[in-house]
Protein backbone atom coordinates (compact mmCIF):
# COMPACT_ATOMS: atom_id res chain seq x y z
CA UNK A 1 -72.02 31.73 15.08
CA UNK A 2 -70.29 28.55 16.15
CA UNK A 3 -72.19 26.81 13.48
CA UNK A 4 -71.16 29.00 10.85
CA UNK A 5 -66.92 28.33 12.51
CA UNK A 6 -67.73 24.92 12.32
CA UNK A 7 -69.15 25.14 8.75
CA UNK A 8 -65.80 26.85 7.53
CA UNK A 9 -63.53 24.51 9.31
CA UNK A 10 -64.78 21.62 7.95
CA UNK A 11 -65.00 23.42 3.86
CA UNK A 12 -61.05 23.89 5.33
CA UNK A 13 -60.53 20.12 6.33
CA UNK A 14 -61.81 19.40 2.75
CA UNK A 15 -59.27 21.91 0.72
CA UNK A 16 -56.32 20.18 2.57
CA UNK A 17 -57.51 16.95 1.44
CA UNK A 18 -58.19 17.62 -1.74
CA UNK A 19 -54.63 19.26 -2.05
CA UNK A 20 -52.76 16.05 -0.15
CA UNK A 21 -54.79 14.52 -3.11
CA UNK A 22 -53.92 16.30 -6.06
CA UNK A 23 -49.85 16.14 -5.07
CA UNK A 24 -50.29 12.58 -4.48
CA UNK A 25 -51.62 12.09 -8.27
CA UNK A 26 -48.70 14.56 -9.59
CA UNK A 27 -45.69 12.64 -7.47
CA UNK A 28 -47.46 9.35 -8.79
CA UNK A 29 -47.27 10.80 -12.46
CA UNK A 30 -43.73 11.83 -12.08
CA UNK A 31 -42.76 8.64 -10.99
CA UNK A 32 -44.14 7.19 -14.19
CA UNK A 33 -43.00 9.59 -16.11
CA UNK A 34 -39.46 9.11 -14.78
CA UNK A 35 -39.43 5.41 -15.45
CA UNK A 36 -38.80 4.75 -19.42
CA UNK A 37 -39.59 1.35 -21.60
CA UNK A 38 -36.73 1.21 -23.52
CA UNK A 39 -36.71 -0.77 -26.95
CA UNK A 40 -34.53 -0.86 -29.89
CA UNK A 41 -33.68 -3.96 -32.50
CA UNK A 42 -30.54 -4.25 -34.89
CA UNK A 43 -29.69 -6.47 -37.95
CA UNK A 44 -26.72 -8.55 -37.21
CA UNK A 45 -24.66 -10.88 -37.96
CA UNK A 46 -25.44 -14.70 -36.91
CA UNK A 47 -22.05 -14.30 -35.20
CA UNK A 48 -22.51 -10.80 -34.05
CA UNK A 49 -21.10 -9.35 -30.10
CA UNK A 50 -23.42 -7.94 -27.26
CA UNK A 51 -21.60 -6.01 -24.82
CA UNK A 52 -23.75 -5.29 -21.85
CA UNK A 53 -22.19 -2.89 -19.22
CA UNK A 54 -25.11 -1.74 -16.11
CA UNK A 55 -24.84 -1.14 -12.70
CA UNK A 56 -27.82 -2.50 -11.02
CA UNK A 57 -30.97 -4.81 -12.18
CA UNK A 58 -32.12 -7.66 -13.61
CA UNK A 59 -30.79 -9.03 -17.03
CA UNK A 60 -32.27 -11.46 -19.40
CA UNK A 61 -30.40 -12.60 -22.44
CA UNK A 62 -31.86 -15.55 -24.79
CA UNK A 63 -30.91 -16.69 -28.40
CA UNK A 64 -33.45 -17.06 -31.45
CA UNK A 65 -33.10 -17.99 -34.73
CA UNK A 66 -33.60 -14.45 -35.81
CA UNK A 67 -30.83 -12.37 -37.27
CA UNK A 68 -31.61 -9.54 -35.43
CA UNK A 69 -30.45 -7.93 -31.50
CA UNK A 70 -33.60 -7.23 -29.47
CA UNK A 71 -33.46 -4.89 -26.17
CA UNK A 72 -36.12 -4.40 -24.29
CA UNK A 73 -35.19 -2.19 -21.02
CA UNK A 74 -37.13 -0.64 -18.16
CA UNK A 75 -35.09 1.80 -16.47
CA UNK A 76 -36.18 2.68 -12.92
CA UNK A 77 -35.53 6.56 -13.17
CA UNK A 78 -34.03 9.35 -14.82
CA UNK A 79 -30.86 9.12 -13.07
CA UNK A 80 -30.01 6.65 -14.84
CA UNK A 81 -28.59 6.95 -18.80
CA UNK A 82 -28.94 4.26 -20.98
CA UNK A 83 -27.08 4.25 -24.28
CA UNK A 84 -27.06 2.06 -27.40
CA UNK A 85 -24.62 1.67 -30.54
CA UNK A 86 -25.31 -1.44 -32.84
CA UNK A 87 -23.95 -2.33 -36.40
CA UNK A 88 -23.74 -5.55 -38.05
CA UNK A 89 -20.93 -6.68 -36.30
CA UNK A 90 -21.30 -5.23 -32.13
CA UNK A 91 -23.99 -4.20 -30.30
CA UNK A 92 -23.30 -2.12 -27.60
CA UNK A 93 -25.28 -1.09 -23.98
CA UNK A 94 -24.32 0.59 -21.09
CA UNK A 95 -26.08 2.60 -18.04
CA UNK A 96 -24.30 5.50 -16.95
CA UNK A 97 -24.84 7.15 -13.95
CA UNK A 98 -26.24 11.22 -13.58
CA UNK A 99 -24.73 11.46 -9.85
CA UNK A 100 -23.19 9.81 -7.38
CA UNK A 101 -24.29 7.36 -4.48
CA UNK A 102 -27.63 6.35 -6.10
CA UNK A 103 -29.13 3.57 -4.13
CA UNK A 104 -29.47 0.20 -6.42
CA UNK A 105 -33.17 0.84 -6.81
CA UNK A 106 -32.30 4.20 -8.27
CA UNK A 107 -30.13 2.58 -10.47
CA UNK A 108 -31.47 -0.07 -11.42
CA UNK A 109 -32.27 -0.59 -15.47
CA UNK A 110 -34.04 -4.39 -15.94
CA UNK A 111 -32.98 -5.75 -19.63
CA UNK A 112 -34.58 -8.48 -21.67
CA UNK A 113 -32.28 -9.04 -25.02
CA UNK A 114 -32.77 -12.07 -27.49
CA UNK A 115 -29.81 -12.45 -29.21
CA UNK A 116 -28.48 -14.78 -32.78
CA UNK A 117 -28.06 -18.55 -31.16
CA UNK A 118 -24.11 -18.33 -32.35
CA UNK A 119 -23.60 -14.51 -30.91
CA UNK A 120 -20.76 -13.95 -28.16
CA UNK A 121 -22.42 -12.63 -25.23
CA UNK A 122 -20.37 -10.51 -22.80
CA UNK A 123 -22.01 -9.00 -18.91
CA UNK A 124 -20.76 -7.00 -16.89
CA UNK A 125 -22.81 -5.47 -14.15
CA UNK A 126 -22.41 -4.61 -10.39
CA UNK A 127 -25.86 -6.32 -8.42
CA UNK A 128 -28.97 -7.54 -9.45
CA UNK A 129 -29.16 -11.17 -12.03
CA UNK A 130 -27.62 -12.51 -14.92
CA UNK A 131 -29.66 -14.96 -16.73
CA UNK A 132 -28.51 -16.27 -20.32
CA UNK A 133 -29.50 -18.80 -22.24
CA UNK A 134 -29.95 -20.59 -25.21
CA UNK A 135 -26.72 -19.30 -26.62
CA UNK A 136 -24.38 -21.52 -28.58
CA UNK A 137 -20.99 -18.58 -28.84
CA UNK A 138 -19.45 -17.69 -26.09
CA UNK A 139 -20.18 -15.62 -22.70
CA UNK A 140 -18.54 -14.17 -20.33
CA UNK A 141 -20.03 -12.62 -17.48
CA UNK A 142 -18.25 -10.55 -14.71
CA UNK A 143 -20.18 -8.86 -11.51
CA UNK A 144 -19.34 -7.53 -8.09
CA UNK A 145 -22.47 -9.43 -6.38
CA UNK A 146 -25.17 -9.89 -8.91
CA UNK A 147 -26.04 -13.69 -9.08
CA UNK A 148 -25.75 -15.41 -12.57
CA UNK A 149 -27.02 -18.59 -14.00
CA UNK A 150 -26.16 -19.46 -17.57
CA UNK A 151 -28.30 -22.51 -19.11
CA UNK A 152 -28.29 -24.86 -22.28
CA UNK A 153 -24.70 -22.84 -23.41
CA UNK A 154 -22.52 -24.65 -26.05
CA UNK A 155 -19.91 -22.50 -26.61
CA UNK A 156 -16.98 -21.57 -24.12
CA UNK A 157 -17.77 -20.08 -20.45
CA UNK A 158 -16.18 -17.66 -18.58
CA UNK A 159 -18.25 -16.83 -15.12
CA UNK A 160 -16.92 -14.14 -12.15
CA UNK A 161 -17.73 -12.66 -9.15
CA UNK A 162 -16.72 -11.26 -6.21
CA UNK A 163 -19.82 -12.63 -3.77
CA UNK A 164 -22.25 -13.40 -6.20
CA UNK A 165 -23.91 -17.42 -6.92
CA UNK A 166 -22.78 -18.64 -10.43
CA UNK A 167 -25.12 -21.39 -11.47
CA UNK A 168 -24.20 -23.36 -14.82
CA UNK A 169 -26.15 -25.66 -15.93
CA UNK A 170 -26.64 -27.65 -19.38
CA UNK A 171 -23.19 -26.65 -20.96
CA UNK A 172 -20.85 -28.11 -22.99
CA UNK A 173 -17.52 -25.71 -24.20
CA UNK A 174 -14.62 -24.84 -21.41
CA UNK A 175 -15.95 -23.61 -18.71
CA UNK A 176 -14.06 -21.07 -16.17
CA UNK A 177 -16.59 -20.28 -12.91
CA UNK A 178 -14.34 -17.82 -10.63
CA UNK A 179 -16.06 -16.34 -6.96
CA UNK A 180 -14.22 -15.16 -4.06
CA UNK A 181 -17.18 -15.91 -1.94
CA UNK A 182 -19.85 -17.15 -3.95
CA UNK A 183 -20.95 -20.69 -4.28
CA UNK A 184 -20.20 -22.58 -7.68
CA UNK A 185 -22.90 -24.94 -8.92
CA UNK A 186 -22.78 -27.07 -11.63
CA UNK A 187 -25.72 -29.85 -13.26
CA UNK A 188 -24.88 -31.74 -16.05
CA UNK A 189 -21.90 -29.71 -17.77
CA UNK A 190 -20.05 -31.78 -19.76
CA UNK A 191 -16.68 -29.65 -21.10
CA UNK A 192 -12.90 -30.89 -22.63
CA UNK A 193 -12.15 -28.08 -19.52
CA UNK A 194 -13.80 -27.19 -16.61
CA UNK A 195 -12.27 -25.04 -13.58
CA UNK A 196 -14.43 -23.81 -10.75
CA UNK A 197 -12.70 -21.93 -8.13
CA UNK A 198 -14.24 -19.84 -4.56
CA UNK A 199 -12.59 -19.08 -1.27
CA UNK A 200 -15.60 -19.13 1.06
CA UNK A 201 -18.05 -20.75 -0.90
CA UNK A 202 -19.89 -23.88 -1.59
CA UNK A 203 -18.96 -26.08 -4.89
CA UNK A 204 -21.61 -28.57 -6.29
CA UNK A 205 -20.99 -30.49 -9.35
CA UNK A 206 -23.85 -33.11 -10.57
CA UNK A 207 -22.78 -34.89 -13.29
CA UNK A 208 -20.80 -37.32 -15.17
CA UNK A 209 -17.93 -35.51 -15.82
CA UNK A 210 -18.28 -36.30 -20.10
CA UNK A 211 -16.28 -35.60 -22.71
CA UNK A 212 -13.17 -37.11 -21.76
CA UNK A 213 -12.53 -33.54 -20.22
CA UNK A 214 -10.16 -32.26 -17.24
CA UNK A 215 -12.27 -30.63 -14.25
CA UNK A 216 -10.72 -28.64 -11.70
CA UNK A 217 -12.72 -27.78 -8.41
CA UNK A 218 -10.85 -25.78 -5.57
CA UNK A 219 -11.61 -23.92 -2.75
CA UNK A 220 -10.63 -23.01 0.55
CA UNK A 221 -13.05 -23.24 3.83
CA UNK A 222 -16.23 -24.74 2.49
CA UNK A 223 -17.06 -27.87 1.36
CA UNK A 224 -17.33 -29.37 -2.20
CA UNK A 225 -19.82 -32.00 -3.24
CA UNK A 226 -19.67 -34.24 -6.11
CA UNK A 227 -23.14 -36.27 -7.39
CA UNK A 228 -22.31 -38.18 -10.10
CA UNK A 229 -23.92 -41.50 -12.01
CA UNK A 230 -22.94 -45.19 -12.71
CA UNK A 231 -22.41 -43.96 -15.67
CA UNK A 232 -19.57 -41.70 -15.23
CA UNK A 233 -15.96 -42.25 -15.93
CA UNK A 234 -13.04 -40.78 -14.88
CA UNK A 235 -10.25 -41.08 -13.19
CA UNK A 236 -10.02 -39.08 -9.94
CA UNK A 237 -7.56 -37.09 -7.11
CA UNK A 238 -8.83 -35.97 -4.11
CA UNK A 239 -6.90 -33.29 -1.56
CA UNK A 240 -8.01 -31.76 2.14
CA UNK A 241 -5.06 -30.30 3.83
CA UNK A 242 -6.76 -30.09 7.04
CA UNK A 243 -10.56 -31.02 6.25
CA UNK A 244 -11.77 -34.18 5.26
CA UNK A 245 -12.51 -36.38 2.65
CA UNK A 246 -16.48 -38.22 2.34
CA UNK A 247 -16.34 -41.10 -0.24
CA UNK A 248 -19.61 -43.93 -1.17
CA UNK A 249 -18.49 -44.65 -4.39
CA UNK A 250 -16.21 -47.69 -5.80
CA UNK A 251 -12.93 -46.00 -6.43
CA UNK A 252 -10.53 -48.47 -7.64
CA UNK A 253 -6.94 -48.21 -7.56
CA UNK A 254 -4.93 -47.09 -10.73
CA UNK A 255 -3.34 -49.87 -12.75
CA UNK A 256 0.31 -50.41 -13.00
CA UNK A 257 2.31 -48.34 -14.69
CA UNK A 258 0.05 -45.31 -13.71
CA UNK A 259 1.34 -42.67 -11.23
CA UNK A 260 -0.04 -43.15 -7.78
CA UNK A 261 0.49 -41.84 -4.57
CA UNK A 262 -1.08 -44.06 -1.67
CA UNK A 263 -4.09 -43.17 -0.28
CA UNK A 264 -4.47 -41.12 2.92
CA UNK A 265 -7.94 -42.04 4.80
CA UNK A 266 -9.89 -38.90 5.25
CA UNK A 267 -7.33 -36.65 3.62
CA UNK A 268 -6.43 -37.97 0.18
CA UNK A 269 -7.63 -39.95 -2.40
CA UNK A 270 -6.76 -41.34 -5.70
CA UNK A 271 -8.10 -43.93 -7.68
CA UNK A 272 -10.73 -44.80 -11.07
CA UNK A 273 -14.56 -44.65 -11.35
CA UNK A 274 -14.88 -47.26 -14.34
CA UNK A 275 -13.49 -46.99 -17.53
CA UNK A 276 -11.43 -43.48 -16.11
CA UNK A 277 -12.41 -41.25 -19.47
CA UNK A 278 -12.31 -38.21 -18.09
CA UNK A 279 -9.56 -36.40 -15.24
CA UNK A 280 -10.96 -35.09 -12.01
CA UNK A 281 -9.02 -33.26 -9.36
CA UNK A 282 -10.13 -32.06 -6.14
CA UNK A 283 -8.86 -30.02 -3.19
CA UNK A 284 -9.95 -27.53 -0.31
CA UNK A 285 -7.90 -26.77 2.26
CA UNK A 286 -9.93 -26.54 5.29
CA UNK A 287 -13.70 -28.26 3.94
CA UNK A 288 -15.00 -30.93 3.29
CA UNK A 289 -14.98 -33.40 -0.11
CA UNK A 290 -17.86 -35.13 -0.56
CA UNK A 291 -18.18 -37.69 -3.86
CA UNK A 292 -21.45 -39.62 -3.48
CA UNK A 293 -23.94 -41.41 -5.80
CA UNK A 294 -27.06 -40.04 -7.41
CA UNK A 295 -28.79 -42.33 -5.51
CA UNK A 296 -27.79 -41.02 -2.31
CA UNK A 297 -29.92 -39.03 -0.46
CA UNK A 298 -28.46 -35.43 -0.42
CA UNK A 299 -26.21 -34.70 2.39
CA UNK A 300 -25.99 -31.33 4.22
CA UNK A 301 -23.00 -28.87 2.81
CA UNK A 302 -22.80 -26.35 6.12
């Protein structure tokens, strides 16, 4: 008799894990079911718009020499919508929520889009990446705290976020890089008009500061770091209300005839780097300016 109990608890034992298995498999097929690959293509125009609007995830945006939009999305759920309108002229995305407080996993759609090399690109998204590159029109990208990095751009840049990293890198065009708390860097952008302004964050610029442009780097509590090359040019001002000033290059003073205010050690300077082809101006109120060589070894920023 206890034999035969035994016998029919352990034909139970086996039911229950066969069960736990089965609803494993069917949770584990819903799940795929409920993500979607998402892929659509448009004939444009070489100068044709992409607006991108989503919430959360990662987005990818390249140019080809193809006349044509290509998306490619993988959305995370079903709670998420995803909806597309293109004609020659615009192409349109943008994620839409089906209810409220979804967790950025839950709504998180991941993008790939090639795009004409002369299109206007324009982000906007809440967390996750920006990338875009290869693009010769402009873009504009605006986020709460997704980081974005824009590379080999030619046309004008317009880059903000609230606490998000903005990384630009091989550009020419203006070039507007806005973060409350982010931190700004910049390699070897070369614009007629550069601005790069943060609060709380770090500023980098490495570079020579080309195209007899104007560049404008402010912020408030952090320090800002200039790497530039014998080869640069430009004539430069240099502010820290109450932080300091780091210099190892061969500033020069002004010639006559230019305005000049006299140098304060440690809290102002003003002078030339060589020929004095393009305009800098610096300033942070409470961090620390640092202008330094290539050669130099890199210095700590915190």
């Amino acid at each position: 008799m206890g034999r035969v109990l035994t016998l029919k608890r352990l034909d139970a034992s086996r039911r229950r894990i066969q069960l736990i298995a089965i609803v494993g498999l069917v949770n584990l097929a819903g799940m795929a079911a409920s993500a979607e690959l998402i892929q659509r293509t448009f004939p444009v125009a070489a100068n044709a718009t992409l607006l991108l609007r989503s919430h959360s995830g990662k987005i990818k945006i390249q140019g080809w020499d193809q006349a044509q939009i290509e998306i490619k999305g993988d959305r995370a759920s079903e709670l998420v919508d995803v909806s597309i309108m293109g004609e020659e002229q615009k192409v349109v995305v943008q994620t839409h929520l089906t209810r409220e407080k979804l967790s950025p996993d839950e709504a998180r759609v991941d993008f790939e889009i090639r795009v004409p090399r002369q299109a206007i690109v324009r982000v906007e998204s809440e967390r996750g990446t920006v990338s875009v590159q290869n693009v010769e029109g402009s873009v504009t990208v605006e986020t709460v705290s997704s980081s974005v990095e824009l590379f080999r751009l030619k046309g004008n840049i317009s880059a903000r976020t609230m606490d998000g990293p903005i990384v630009i890198r091989s550009a020419e065009g203006r070039v507007t890089a806005d973060s409350i708390s982010g931190d700004i860097s910049f390699a070897q952008v070369n614009s007629t008009e550069l601005v790069g302004t943060t609060n709380a964050g770090i500023i980098r610029y490495e570079g020579e500061f080309g195209m007899d442009g104007s560049y404008v780097l402010n912020n408030y509590s952090s320090p800002i770091v200039i790497v530039t090359s014998n080869r640069a040019s430009f004539d430069v001002t240099a502010r820290a209300v109450s932080g300091s000033i780091e210099n190892n290059l061969d500033i020069r003073p002004i010639p006559m005839g230019s305005p000049l205010r006299p140098s304060t050690p440690g809290k102002f300077l003003q002078g030339r780097f060589n020929g004095g082809r393009s305009t800098v101006k610096v300033s942070s109120y409470s961090g620390t300016i640092k202008l330094q060589g290539s050669g130099t070894a890199a210095a700590s920023v915190r």
